[in-house]
PDB file of N, CA and C in Angstrom:
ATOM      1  N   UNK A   1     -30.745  -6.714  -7.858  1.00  0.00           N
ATOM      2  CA  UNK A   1     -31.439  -6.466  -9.103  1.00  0.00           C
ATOM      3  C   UNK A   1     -30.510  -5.816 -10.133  1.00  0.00           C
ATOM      4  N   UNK A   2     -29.316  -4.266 -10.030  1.00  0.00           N
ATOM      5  CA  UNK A   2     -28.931  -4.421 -10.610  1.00  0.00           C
ATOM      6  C   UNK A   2     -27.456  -5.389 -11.248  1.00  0.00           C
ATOM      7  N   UNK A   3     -27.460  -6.120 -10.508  1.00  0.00           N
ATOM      8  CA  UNK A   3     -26.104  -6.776 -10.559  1.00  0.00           C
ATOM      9  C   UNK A   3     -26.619  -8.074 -11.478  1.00  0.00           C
ATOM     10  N   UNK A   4     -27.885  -8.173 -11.611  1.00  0.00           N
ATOM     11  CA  UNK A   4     -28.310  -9.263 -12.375  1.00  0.00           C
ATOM     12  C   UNK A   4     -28.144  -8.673 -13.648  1.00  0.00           C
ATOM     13  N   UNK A   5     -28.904  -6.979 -13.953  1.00  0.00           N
ATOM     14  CA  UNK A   5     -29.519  -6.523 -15.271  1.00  0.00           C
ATOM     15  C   UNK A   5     -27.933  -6.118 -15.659  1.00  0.00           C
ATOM     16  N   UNK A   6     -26.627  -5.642 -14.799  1.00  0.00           N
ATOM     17  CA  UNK A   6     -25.294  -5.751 -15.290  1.00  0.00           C
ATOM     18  C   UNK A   6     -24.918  -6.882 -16.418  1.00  0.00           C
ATOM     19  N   UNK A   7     -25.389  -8.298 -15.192  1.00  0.00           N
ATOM     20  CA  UNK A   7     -24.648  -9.508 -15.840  1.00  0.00           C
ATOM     21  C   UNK A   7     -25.585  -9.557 -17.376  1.00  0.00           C
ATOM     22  N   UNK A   8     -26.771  -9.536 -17.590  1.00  0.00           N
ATOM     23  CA  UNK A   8     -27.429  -9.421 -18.479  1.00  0.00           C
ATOM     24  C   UNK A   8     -26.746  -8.749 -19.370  1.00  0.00           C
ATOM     25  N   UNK A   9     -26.262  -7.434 -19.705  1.00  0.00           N
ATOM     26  CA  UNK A   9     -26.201  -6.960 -20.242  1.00  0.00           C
ATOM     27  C   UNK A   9     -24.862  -7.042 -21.394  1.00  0.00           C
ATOM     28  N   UNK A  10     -23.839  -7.859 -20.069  1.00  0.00           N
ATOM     29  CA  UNK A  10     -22.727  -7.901 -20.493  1.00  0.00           C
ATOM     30  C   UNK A  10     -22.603  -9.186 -21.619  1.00  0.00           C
ATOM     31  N   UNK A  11     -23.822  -9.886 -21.242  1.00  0.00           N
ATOM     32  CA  UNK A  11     -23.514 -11.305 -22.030  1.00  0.00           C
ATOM     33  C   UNK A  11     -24.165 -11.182 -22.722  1.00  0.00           C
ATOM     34  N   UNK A  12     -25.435 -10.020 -23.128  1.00  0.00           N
ATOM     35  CA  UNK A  12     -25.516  -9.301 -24.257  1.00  0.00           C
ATOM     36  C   UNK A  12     -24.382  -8.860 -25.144  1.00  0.00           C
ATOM     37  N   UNK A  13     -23.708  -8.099 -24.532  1.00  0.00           N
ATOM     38  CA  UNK A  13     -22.347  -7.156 -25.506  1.00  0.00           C
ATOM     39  C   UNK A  13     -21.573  -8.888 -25.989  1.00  0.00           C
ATOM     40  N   UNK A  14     -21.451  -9.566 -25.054  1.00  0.00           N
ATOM     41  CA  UNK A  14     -20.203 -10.874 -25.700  1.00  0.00           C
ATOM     42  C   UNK A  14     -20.867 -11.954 -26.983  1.00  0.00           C
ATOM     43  N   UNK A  15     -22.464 -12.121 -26.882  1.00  0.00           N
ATOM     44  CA  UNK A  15     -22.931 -13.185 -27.362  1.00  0.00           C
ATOM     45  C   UNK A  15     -23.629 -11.921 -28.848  1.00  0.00           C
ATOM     46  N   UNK A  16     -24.485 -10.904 -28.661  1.00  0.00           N
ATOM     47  CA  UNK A  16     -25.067 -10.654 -29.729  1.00  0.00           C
ATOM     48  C   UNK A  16     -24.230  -9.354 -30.241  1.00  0.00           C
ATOM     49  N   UNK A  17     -23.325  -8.790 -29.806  1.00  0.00           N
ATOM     50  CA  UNK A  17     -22.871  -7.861 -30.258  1.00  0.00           C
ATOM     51  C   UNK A  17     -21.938  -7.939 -30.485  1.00  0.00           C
ATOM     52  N   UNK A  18     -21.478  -9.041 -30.294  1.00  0.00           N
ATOM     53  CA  UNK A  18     -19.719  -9.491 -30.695  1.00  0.00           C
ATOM     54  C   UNK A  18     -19.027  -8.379 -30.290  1.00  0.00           C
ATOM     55  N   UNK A  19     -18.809  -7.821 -29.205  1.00  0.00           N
ATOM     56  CA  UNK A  19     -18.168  -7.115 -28.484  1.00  0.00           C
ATOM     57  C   UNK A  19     -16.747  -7.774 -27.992  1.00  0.00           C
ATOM     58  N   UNK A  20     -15.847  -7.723 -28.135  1.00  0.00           N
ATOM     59  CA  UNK A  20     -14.622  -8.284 -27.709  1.00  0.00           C
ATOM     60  C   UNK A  20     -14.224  -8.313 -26.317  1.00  0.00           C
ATOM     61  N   UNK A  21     -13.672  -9.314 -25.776  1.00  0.00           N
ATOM     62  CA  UNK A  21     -13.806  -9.929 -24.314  1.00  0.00           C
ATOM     63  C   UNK A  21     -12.968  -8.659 -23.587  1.00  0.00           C
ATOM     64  N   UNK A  22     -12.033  -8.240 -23.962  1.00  0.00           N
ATOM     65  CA  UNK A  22     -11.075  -6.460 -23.295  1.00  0.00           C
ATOM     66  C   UNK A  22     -12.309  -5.776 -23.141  1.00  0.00           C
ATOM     67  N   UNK A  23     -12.863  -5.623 -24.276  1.00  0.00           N
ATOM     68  CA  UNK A  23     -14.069  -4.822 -23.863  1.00  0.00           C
ATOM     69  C   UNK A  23     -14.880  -4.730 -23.024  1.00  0.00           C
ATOM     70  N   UNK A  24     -15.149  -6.059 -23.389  1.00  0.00           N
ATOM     71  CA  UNK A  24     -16.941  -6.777 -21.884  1.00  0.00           C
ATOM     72  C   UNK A  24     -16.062  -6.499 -21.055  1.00  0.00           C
ATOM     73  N   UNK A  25     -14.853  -6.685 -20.623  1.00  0.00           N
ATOM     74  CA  UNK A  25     -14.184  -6.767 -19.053  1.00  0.00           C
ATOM     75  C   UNK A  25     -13.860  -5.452 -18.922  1.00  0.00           C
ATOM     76  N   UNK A  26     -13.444  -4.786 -19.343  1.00  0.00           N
ATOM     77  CA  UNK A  26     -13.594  -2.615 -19.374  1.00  0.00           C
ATOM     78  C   UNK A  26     -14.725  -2.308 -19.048  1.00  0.00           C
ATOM     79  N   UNK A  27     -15.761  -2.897 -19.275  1.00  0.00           N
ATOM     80  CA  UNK A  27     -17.037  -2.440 -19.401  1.00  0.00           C
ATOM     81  C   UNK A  27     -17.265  -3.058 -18.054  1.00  0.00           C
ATOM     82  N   UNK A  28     -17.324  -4.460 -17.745  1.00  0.00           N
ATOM     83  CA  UNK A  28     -17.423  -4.945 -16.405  1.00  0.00           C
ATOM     84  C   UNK A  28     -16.675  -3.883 -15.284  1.00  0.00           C
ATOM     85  N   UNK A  29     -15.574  -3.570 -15.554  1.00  0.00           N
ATOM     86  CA  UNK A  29     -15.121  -2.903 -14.002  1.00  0.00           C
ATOM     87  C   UNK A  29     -15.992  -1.575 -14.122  1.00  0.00           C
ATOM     88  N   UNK A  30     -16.227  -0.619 -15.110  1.00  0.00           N
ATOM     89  CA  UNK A  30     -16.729   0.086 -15.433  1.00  0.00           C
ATOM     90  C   UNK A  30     -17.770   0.419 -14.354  1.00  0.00           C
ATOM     91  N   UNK A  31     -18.536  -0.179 -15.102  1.00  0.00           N
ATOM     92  CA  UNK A  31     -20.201  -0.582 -14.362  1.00  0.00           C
ATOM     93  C   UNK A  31     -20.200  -1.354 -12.857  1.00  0.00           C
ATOM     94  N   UNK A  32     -19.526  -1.681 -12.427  1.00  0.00           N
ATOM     95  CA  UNK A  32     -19.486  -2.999 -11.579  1.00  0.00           C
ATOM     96  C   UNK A  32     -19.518  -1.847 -10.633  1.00  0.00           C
ATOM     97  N   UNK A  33     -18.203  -0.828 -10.376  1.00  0.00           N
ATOM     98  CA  UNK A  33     -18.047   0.642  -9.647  1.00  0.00           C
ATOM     99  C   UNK A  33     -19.299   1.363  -9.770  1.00  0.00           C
ATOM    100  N   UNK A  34     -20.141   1.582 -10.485  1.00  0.00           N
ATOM    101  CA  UNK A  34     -21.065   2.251 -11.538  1.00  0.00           C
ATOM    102  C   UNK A  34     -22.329   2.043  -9.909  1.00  0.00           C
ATOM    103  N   UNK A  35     -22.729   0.450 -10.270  1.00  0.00           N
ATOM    104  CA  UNK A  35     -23.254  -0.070  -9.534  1.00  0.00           C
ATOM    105  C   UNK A  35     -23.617  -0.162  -8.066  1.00  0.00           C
ATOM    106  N   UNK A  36     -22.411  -0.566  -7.725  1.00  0.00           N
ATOM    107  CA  UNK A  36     -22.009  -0.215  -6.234  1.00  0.00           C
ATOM    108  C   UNK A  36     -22.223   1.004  -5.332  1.00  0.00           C
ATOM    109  N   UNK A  37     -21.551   1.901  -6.231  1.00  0.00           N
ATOM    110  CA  UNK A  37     -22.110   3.486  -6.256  1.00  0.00           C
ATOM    111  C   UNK A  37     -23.644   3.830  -5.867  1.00  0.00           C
ATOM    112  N   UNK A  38     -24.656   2.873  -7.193  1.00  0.00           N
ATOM    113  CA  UNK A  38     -25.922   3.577  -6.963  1.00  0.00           C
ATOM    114  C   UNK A  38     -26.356   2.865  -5.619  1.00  0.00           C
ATOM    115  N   UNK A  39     -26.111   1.449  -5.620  1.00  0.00           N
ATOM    116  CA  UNK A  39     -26.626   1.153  -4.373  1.00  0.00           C
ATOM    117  C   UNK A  39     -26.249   1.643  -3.020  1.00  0.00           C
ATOM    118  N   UNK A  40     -25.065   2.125  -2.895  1.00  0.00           N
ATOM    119  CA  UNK A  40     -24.470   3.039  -1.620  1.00  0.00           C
ATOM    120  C   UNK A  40     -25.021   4.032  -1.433  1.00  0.00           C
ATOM    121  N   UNK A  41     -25.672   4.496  -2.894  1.00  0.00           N
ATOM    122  CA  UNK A  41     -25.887   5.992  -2.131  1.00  0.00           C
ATOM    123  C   UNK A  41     -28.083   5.885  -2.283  1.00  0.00           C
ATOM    124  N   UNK A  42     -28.246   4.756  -2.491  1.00  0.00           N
ATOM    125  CA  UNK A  42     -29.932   4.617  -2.330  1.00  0.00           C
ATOM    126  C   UNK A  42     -29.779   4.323  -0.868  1.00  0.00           C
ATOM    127  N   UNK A  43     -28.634   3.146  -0.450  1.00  0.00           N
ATOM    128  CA  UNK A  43     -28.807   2.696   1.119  1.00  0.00           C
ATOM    129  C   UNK A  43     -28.974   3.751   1.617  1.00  0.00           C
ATOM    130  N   UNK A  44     -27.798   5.622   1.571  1.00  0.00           N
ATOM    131  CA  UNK A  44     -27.785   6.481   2.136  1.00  0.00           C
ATOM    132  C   UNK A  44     -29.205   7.579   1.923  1.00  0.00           C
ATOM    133  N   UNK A  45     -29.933   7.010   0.749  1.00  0.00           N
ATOM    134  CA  UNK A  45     -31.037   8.325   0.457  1.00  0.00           C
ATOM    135  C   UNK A  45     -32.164   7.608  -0.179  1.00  0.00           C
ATOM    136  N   UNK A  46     -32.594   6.714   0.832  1.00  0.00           N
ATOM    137  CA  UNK A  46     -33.758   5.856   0.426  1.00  0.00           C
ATOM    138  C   UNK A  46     -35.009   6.383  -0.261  1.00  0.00           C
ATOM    139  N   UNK A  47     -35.266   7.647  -0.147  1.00  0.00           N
ATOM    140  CA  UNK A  47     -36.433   8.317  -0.642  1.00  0.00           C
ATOM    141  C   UNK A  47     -36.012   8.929  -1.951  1.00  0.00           C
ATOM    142  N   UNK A  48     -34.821   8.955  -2.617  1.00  0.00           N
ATOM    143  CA  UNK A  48     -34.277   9.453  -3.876  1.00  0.00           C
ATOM    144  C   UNK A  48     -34.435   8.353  -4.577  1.00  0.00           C
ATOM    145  N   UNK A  49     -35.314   9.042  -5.696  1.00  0.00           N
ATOM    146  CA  UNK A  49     -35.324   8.140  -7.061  1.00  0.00           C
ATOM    147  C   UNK A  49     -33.998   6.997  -7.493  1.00  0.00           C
ATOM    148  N   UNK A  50     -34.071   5.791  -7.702  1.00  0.00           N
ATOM    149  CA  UNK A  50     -32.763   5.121  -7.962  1.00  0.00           C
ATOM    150  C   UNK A  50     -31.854   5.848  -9.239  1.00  0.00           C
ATOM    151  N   UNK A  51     -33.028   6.402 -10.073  1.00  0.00           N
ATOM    152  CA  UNK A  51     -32.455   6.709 -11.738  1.00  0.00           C
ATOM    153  C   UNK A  51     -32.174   8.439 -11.584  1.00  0.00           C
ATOM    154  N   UNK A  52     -32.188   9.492 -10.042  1.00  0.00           N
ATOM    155  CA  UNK A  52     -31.698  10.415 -10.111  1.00  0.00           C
ATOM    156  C   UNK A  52     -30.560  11.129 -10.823  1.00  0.00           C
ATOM    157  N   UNK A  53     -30.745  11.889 -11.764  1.00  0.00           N
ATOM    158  CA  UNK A  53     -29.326  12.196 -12.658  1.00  0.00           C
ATOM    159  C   UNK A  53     -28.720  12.561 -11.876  1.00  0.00           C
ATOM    160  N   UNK A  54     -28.582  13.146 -10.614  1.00  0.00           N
ATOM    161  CA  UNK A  54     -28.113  13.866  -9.363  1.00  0.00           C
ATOM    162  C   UNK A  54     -26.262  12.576  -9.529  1.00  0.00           C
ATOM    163  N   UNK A  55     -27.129  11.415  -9.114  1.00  0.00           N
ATOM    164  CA  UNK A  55     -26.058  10.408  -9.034  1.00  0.00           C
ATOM    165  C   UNK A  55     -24.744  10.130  -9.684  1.00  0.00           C
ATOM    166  N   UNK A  56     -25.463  10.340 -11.268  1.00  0.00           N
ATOM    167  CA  UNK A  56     -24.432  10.015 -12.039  1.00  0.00           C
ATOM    168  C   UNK A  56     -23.667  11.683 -11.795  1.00  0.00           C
ATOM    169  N   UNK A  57     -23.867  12.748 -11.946  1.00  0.00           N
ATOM    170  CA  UNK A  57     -23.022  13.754 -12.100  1.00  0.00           C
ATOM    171  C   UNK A  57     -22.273  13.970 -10.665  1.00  0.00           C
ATOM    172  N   UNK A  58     -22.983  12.993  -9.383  1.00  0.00           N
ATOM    173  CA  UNK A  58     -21.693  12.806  -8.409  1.00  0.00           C
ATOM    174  C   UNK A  58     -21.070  11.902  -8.756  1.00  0.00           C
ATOM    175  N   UNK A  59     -21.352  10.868  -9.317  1.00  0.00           N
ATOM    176  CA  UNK A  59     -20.249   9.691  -9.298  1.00  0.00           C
ATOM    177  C   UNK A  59     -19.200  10.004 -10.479  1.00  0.00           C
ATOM    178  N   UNK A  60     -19.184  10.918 -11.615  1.00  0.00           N
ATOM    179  CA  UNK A  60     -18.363  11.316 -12.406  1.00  0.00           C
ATOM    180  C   UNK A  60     -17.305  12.531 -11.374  1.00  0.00           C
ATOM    181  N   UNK A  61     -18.007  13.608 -10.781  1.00  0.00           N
ATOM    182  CA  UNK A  61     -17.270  14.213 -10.277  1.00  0.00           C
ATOM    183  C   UNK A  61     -16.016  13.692  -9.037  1.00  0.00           C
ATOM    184  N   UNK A  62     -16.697  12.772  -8.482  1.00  0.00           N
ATOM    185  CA  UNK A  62     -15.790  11.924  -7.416  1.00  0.00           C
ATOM    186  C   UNK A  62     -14.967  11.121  -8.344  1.00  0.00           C
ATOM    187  N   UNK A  63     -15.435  10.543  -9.483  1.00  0.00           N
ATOM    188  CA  UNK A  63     -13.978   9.497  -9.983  1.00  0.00           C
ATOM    189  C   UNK A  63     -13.178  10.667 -10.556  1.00  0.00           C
ATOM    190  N   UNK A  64     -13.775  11.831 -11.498  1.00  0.00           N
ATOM    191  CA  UNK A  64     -12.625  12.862 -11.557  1.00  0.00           C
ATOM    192  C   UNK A  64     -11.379  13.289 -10.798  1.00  0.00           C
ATOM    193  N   UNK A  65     -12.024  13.469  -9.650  1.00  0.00           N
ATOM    194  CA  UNK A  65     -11.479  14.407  -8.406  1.00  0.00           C
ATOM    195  C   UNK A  65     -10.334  12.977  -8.204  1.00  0.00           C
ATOM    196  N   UNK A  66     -10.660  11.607  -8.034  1.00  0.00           N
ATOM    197  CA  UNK A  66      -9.940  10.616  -8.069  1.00  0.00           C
ATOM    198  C   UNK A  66      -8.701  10.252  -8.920  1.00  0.00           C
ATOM    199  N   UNK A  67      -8.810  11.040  -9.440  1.00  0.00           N
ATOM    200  CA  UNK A  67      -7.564  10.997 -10.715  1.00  0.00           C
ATOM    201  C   UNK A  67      -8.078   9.603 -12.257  1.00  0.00           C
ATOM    202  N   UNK A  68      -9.191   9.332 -12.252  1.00  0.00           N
ATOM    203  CA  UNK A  68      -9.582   8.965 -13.726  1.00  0.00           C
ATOM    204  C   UNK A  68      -9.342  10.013 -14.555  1.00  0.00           C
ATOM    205  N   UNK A  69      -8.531   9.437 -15.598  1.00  0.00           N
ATOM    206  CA  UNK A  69      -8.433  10.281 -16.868  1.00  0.00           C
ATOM    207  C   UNK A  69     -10.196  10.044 -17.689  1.00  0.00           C
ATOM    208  N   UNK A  70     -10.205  11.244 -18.217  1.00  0.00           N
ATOM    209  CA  UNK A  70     -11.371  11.898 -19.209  1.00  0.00           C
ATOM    210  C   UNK A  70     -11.814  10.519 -20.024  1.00  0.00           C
ATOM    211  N   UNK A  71     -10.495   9.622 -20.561  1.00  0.00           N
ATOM    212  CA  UNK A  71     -10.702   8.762 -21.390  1.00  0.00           C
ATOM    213  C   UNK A  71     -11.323   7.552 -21.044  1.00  0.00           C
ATOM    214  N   UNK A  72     -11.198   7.150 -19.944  1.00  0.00           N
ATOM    215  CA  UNK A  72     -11.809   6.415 -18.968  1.00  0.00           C
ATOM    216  C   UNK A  72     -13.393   6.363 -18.500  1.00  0.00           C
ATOM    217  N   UNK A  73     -13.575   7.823 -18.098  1.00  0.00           N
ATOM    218  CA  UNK A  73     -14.637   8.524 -18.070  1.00  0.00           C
ATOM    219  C   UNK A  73     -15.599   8.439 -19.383  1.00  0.00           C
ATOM    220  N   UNK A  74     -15.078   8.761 -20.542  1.00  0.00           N
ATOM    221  CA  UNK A  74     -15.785   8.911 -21.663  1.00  0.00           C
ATOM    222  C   UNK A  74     -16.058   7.076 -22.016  1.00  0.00           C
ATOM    223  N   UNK A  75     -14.997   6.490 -21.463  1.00  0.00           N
ATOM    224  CA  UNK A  75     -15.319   4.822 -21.918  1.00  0.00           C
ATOM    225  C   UNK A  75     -16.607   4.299 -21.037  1.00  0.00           C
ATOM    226  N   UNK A  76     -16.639   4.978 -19.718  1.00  0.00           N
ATOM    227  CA  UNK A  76     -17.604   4.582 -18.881  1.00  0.00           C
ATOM    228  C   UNK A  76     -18.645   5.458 -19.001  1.00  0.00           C
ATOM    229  N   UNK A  77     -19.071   6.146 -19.520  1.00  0.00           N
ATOM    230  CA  UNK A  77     -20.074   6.977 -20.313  1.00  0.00           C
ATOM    231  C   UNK A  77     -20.758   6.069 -21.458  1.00  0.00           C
ATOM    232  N   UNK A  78     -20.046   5.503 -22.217  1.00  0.00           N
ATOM    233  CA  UNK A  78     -20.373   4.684 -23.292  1.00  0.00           C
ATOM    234  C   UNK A  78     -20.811   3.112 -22.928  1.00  0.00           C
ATOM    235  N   UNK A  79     -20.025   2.839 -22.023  1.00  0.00           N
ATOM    236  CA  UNK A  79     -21.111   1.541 -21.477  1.00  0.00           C
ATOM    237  C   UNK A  79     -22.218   2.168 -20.841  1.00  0.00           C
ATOM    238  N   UNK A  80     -22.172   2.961 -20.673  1.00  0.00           N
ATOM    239  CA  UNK A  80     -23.496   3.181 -19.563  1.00  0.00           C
ATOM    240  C   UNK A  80     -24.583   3.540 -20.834  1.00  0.00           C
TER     241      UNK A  80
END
């Protein structure tokens, strides 16, 4: 489900927002990680809300701790 409302979204940004193709594809790896993430950690905590803010402020702290620069971070903030 979300890998559909991803693809959706992206061919939103290319077709009505004239978003430039570097972009949609920044934005694709972005989210694609983004994604993966939420579903790994619903497989691990089936009774946690999918849209828990809990998630996103682990999945920022782990790509931090990973060595993503801020700028990266702030780009994947903005697709999201």
């Amino acid at each position: 489900m979300l890998v559909k409302a991803l693809d959706n979204y992206l061919n939103d940004l290319t077709r009505n927002q004239g978003r430039s193709e570097r972009t949609v594809e920044a934005y694709r790896r972005d989210l694609t990680s983004w994604v993966k993430f939420l579903q790994d950690q619903h497989k691990a905590m089936p009774s946690t809300p999918p849209n828990d803010s809990l998630f996103l402020r682990v999945y920022l702290r782990e790509r931090s701790e990973s060595g993503v620069s801020n700028r990266s971070l702030a780009r994947f903030l903005s697709a999201l």
